[in-house]
C-alpha atoms as a PDB file:
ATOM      1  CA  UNK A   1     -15.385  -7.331  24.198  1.00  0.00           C
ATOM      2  CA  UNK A   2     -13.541  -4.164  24.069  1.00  0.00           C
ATOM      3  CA  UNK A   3     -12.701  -2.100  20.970  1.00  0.00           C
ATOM      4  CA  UNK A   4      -9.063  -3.172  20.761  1.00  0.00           C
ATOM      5  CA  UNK A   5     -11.269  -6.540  20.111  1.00  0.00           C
ATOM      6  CA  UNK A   6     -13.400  -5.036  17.521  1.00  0.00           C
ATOM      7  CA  UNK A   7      -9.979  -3.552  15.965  1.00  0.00           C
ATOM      8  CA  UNK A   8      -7.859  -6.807  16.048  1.00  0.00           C
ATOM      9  CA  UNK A   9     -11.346  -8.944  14.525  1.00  0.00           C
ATOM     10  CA  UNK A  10     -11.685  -6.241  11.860  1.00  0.00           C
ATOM     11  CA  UNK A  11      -7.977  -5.858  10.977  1.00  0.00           C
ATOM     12  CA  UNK A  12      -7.803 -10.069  10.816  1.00  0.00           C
ATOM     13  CA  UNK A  13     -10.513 -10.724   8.190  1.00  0.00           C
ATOM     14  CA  UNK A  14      -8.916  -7.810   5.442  1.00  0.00           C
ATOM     15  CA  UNK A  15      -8.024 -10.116   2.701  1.00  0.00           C
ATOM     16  CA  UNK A  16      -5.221 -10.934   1.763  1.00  0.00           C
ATOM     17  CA  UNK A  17      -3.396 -10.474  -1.540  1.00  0.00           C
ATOM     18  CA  UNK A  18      -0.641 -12.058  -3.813  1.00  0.00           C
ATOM     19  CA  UNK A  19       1.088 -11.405  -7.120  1.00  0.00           C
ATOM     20  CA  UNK A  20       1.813 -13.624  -9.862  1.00  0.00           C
ATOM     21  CA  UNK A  21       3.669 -11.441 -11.600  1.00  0.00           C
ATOM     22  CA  UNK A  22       6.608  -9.408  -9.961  1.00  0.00           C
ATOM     23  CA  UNK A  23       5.768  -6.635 -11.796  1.00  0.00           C
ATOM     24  CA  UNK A  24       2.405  -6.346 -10.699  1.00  0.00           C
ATOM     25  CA  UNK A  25       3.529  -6.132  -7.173  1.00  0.00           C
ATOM     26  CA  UNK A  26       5.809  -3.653  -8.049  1.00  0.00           C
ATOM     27  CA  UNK A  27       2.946  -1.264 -10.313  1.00  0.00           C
ATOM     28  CA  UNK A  28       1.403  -1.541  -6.796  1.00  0.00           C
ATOM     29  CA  UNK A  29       4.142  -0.226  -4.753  1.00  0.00           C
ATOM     30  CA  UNK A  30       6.368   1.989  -7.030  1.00  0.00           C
ATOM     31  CA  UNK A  31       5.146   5.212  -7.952  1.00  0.00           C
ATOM     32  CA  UNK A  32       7.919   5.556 -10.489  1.00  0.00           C
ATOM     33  CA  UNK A  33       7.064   2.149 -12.488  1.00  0.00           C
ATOM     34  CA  UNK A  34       4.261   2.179 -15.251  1.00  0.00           C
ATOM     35  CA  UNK A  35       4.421  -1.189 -16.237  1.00  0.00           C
ATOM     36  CA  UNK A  36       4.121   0.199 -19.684  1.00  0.00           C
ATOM     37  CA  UNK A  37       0.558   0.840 -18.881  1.00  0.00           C
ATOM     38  CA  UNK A  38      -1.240   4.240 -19.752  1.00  0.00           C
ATOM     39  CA  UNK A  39      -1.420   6.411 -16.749  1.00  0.00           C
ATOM     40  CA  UNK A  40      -5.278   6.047 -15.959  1.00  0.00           C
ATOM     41  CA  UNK A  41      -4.838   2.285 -16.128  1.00  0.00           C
ATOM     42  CA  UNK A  42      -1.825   2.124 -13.437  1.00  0.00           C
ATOM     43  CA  UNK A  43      -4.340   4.758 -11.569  1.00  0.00           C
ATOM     44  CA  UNK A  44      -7.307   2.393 -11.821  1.00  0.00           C
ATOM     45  CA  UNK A  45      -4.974  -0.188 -10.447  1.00  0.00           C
ATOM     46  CA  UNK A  46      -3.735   1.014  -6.920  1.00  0.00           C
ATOM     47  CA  UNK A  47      -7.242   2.500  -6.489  1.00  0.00           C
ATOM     48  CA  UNK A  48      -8.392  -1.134  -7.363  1.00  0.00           C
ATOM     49  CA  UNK A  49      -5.855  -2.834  -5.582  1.00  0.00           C
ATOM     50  CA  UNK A  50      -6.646  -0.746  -2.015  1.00  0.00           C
ATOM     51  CA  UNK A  51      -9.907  -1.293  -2.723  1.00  0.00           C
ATOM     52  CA  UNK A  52      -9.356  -5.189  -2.888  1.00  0.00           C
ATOM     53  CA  UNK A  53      -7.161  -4.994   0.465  1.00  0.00           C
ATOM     54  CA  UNK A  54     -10.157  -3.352   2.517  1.00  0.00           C
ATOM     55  CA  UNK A  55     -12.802  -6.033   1.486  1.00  0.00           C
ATOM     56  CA  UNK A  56     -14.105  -8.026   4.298  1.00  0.00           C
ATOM     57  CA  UNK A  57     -14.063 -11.296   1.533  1.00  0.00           C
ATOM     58  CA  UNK A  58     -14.521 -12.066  -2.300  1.00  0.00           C
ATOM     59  CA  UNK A  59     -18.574 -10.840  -1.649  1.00  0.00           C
ATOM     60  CA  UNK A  60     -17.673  -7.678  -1.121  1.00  0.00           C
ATOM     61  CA  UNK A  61     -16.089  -7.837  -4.959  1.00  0.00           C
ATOM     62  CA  UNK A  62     -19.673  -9.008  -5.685  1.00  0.00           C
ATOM     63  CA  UNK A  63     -22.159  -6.224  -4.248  1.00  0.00           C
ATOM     64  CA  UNK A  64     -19.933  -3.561  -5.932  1.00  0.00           C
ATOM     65  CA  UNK A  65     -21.613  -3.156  -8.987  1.00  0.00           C
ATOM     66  CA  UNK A  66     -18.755  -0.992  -9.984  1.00  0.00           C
ATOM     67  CA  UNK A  67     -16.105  -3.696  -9.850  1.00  0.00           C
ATOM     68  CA  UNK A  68     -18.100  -5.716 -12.267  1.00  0.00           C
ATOM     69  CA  UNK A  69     -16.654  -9.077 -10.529  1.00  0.00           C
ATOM     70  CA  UNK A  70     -17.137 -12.402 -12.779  1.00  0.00           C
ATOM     71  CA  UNK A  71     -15.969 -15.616 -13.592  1.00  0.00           C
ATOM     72  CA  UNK A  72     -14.636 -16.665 -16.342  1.00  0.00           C
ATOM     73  CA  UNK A  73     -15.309 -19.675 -18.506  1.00  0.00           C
ATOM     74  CA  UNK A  74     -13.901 -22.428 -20.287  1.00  0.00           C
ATOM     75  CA  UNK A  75      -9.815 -22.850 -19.607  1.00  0.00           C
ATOM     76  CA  UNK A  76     -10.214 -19.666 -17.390  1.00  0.00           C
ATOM     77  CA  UNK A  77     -12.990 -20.989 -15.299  1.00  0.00           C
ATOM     78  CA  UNK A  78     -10.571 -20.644 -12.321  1.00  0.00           C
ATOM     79  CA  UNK A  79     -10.238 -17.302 -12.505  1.00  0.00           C
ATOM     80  CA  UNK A  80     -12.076 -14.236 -12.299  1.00  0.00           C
ATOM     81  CA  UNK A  81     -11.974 -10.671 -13.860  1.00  0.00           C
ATOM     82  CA  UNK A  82     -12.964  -7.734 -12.836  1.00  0.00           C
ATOM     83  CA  UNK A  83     -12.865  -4.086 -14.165  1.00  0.00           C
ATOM     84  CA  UNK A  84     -10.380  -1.552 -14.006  1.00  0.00           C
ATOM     85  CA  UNK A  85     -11.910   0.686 -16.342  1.00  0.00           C
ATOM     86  CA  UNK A  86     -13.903  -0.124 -19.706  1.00  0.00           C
ATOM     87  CA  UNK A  87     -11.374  -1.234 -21.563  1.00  0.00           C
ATOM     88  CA  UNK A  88      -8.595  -2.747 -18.902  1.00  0.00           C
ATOM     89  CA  UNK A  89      -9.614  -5.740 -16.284  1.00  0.00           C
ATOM     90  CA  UNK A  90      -8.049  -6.850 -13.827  1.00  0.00           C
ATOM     91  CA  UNK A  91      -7.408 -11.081 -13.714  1.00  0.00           C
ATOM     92  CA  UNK A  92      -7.546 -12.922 -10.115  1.00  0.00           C
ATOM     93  CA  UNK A  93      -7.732 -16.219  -8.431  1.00  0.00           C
ATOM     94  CA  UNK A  94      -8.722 -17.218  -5.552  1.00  0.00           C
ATOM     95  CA  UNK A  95      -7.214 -19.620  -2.902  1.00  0.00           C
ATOM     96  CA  UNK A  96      -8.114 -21.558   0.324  1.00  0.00           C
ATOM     97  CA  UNK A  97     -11.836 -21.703   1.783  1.00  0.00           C
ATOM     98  CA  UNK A  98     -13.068 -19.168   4.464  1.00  0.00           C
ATOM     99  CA  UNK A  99     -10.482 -16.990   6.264  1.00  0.00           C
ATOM    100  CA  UNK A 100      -7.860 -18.550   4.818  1.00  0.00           C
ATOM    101  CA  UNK A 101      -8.613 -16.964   1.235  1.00  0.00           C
ATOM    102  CA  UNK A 102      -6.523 -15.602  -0.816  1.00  0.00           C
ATOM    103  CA  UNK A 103      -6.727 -13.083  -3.738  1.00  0.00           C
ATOM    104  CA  UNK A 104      -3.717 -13.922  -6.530  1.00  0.00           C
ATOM    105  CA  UNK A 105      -3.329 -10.938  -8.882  1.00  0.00           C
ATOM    106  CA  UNK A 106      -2.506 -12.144 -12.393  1.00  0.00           C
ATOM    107  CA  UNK A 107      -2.677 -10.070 -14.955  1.00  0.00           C
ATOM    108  CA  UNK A 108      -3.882  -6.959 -16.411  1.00  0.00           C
ATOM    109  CA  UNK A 109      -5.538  -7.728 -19.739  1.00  0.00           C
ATOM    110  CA  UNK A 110      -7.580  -5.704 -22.733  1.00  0.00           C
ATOM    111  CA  UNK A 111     -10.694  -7.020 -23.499  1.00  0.00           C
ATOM    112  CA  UNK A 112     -11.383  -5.104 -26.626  1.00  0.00           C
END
């Protein structure tokens, strides 16, 4: 196996992301577009949301203590939160088993 190998099996099993929301795509993307967020929150997100496209798979959300990755309960028991700051999380679902897995990005939300 040569590192080209390495490179292409690394690159492969990034994980991959979706929006719900348009407009969370586009708070990812556009520098120019707040979302009508406060500026440490939209901060917080792209740092959140390149963090999210570097993990390996959904354990890597769990050994950062940082991330505070949980899931939620009751009607939300198919999602998951995790924390943008101490105020702000960030809401996700996940899709598909294994490799095929995929992280849905649905909402920012204040949980105070």
């Amino acid at each position: 196996m040569g590192l080209d190998d390495l490179l292409v099996k690394d690159y492969s099993s990034i994980v991959d992301v979706r929006f719900a929301d348009e407009d969370l795509d586009r708070l990812e993307t556009d520098r120019q577009y707040d979302g009508g967020h406060a500026p440490g929150v939209v901060k917080a997100f792209r740092k959140r949301m390149q963090q999210l496209r570097a993990a390996t798979d959904e354990r890597t959300f769990y050994s950062q203590r940082s991330f505070k990755f949980e899931k939620l309960e009751g009607k939300r028991s198919h999602q998951y939160s995790m924390r943008l700051n101490d105020q702000w999380r960030l809401i996700l679902e996940l899709e598909g088993k294994g490799a095929d897995k995929v992280v849905i990005i649905v909402a920012i939300e204040d949980y105070h």
